[in-house]
N, C-alpha and C. Protein backbone atom coordinates (compact mmCIF):
# COMPACT_ATOMS: atom_id res chain seq x y z
N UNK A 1 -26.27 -29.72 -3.89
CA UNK A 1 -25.62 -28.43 -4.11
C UNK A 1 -24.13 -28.68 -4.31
N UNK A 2 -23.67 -27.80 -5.35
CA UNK A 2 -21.95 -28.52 -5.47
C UNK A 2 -21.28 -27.54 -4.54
N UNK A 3 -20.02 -28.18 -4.11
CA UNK A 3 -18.94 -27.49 -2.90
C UNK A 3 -18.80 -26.05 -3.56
N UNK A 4 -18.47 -26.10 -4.84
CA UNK A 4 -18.20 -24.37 -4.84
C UNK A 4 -19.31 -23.38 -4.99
N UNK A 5 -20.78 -24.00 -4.75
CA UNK A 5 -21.63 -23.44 -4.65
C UNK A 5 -21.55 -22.93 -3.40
N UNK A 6 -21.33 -23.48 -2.25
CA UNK A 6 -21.26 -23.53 -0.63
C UNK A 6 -19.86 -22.51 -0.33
N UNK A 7 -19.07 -22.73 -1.54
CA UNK A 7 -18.01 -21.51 -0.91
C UNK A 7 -17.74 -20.23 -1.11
N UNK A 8 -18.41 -20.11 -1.92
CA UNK A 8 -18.73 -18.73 -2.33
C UNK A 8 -18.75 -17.67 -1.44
N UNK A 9 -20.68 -17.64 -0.79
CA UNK A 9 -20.85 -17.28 0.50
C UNK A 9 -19.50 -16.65 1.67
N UNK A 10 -19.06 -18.15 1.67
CA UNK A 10 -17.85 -18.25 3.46
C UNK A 10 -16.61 -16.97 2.47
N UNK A 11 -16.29 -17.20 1.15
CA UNK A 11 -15.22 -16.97 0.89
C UNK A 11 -15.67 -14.97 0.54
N UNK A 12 -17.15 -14.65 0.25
CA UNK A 12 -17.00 -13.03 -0.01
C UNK A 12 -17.39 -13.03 2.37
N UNK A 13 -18.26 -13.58 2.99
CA UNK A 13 -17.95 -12.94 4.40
C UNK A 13 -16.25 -12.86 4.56
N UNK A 14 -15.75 -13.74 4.25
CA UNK A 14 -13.85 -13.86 4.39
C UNK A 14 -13.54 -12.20 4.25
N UNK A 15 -14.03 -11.87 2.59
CA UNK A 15 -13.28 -10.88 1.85
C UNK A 15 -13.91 -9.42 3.30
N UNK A 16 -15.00 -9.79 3.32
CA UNK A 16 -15.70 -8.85 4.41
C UNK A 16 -14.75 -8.76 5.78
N UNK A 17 -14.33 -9.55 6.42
CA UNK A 17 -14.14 -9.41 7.84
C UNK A 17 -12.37 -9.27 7.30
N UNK A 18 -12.13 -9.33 6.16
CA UNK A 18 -10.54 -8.67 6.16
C UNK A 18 -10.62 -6.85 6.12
N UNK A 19 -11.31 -6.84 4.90
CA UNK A 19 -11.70 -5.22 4.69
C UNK A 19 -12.21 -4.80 6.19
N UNK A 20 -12.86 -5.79 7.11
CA UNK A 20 -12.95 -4.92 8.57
C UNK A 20 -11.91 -4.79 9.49
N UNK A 21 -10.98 -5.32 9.38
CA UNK A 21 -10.14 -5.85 9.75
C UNK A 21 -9.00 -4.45 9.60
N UNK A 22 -8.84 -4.50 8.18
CA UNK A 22 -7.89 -3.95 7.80
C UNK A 22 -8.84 -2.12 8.15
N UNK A 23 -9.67 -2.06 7.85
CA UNK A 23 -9.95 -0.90 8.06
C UNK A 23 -10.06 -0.25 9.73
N UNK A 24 -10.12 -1.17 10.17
CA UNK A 24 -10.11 -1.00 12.20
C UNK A 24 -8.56 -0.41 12.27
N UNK A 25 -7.69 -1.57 11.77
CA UNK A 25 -6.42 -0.99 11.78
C UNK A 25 -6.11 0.07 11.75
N UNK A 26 -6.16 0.57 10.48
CA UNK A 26 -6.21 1.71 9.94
C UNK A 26 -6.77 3.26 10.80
N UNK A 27 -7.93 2.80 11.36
CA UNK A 27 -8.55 3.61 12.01
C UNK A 27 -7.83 3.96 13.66
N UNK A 28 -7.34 3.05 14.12
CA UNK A 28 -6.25 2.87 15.22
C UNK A 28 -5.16 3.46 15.24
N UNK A 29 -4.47 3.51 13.85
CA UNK A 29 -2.96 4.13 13.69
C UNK A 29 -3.64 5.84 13.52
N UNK A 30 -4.72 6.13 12.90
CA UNK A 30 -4.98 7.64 12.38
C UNK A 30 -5.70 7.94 14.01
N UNK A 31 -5.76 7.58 14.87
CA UNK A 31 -6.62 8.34 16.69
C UNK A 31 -4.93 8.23 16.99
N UNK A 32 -4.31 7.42 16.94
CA UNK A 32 -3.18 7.12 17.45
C UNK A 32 -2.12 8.40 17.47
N UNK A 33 -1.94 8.57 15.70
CA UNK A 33 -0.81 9.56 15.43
C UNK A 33 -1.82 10.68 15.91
N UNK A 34 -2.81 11.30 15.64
CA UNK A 34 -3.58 12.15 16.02
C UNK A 34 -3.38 13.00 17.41
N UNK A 35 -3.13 11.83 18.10
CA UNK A 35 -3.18 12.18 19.80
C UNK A 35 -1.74 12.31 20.29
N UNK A 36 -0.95 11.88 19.12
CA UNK A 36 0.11 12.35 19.52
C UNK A 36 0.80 13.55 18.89
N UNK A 37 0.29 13.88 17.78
CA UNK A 37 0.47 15.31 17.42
C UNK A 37 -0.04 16.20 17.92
N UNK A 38 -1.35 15.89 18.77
CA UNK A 38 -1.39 17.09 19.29
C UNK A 38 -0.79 17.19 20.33
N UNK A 39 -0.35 15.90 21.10
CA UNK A 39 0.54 16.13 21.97
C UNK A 39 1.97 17.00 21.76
N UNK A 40 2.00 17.45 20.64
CA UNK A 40 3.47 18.26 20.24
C UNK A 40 3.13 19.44 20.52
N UNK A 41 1.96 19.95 20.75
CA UNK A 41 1.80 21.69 21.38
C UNK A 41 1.80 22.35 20.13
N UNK A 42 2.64 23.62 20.16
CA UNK A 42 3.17 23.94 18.84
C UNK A 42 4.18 24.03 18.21
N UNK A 43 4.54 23.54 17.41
CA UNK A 43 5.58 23.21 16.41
C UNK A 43 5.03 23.59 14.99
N UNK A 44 6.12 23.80 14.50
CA UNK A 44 5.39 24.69 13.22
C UNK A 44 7.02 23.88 12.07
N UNK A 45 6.36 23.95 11.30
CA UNK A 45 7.57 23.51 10.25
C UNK A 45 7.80 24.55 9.21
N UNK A 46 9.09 24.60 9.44
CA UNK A 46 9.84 25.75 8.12
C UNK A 46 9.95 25.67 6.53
N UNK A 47 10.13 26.37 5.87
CA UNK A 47 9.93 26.31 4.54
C UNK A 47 11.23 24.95 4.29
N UNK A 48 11.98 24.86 4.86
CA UNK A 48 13.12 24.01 4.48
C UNK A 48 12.65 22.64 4.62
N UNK A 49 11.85 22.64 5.67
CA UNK A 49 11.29 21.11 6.08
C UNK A 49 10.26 20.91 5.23
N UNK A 50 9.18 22.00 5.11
CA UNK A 50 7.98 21.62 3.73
C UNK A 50 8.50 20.92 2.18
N UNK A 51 9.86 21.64 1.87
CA UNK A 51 10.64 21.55 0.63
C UNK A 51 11.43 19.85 0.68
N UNK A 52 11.74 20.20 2.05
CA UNK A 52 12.56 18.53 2.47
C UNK A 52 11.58 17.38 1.95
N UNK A 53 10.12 17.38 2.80
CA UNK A 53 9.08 16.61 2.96
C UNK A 53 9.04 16.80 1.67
N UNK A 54 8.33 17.30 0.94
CA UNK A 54 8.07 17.36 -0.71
C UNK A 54 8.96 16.43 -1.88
N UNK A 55 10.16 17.23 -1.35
CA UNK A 55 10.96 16.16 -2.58
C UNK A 55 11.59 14.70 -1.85
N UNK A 56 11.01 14.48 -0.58
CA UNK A 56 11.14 12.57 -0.18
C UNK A 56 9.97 12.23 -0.75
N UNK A 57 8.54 12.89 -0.88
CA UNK A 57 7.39 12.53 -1.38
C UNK A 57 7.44 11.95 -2.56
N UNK A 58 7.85 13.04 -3.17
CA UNK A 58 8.13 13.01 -4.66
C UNK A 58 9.50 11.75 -4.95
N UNK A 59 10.39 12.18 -4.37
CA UNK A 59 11.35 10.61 -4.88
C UNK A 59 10.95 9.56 -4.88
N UNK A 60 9.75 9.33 -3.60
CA UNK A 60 9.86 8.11 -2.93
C UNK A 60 8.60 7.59 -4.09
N UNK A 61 7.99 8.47 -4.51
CA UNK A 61 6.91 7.98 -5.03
C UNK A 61 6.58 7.44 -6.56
N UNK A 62 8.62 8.25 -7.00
CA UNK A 62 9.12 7.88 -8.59
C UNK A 62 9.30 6.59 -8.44
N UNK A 63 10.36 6.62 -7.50
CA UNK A 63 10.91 5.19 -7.34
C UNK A 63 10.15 3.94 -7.39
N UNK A 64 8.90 4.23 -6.53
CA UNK A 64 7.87 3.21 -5.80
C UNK A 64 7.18 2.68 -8.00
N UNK A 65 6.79 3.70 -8.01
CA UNK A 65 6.17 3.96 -9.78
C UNK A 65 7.21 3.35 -10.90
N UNK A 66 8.38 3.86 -10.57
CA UNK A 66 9.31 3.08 -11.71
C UNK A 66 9.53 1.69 -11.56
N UNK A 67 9.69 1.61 -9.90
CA UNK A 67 9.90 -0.29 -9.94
C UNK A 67 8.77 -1.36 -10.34
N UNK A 68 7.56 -0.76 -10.17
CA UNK A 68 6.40 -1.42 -10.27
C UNK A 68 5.96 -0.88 -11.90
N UNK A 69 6.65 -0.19 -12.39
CA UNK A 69 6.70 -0.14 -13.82
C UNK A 69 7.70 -1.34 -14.36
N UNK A 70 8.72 -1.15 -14.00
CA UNK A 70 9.61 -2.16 -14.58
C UNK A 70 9.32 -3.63 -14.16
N UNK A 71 8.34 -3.93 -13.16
CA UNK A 71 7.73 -5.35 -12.70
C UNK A 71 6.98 -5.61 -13.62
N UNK A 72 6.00 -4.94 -14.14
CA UNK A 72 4.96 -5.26 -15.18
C UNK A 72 5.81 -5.22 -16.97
N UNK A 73 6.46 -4.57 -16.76
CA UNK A 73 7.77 -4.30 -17.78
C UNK A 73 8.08 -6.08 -18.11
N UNK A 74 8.89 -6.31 -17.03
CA UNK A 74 9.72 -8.06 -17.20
C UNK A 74 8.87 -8.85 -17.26
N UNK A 75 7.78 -8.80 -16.20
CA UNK A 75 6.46 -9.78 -16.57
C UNK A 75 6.16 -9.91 -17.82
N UNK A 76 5.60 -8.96 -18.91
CA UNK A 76 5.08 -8.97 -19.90
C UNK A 76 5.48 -9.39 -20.85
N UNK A 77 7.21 -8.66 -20.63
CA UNK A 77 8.07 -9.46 -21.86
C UNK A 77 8.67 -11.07 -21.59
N UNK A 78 8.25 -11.43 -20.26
CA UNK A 78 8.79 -12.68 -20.21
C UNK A 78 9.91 -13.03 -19.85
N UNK A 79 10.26 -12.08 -19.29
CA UNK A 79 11.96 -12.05 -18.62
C UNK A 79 11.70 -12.65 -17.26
N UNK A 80 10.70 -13.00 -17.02
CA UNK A 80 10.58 -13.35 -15.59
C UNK A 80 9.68 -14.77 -15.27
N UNK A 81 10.32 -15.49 -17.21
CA UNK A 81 10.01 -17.27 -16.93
C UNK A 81 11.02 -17.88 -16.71
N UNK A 82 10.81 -19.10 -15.82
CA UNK A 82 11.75 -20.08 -15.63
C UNK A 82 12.79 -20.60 -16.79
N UNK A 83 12.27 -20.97 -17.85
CA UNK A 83 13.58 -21.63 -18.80
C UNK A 83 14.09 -20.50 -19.19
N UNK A 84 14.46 -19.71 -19.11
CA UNK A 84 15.59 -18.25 -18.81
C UNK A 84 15.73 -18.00 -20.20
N UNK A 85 15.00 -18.08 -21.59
CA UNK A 85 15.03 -17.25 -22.24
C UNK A 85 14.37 -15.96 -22.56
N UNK A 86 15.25 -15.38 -22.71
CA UNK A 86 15.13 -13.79 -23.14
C UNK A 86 14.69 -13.17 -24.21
N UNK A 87 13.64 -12.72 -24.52
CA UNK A 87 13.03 -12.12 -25.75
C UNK A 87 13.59 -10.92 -26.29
């Protein structure tokens, strides 16, 4: 049997016990914040704070979109090989 026949197997259980991994996590931080919001009683948020929250959403999420636009941007054109010419 050849070696990368044999690793296959080890390497999708790998991909398995990360996705469990990462999803336990996940599941830890959401009981976590949970129990502590309700620990806040009641609190209620104002139209100023909904509007606040909204447009950090929204900035944060241009920004996040434009840089990872402009990553695939330089990648493609090649601005981002070693012998430093520029297309």
């Amino acid at each position: 049997m050849p070696l990368t026949a044999r690793k296959e197997p080890m390497r999708a259980l790998g991909n398995w016990i990360a996705v469990t991994i990462a999803a336990a996590a996940v599941l830890v931080v959401v009981v976590v914040i949970a129990s502590l919001w309700s620990g806040l009683g009641e609190s209620e948020i104002s139209l100023a704070g909904w509007l606040a929250m909204a447009l950090g959403v929204i900035l944060t999420l241009g920004l996040g979109i434009g840089l990872m636009a402009l990553v695939f941007i330089s990648s493609r054109r090649g601005y981002d090989e070693i012998d430093g010419k520029n297309r």
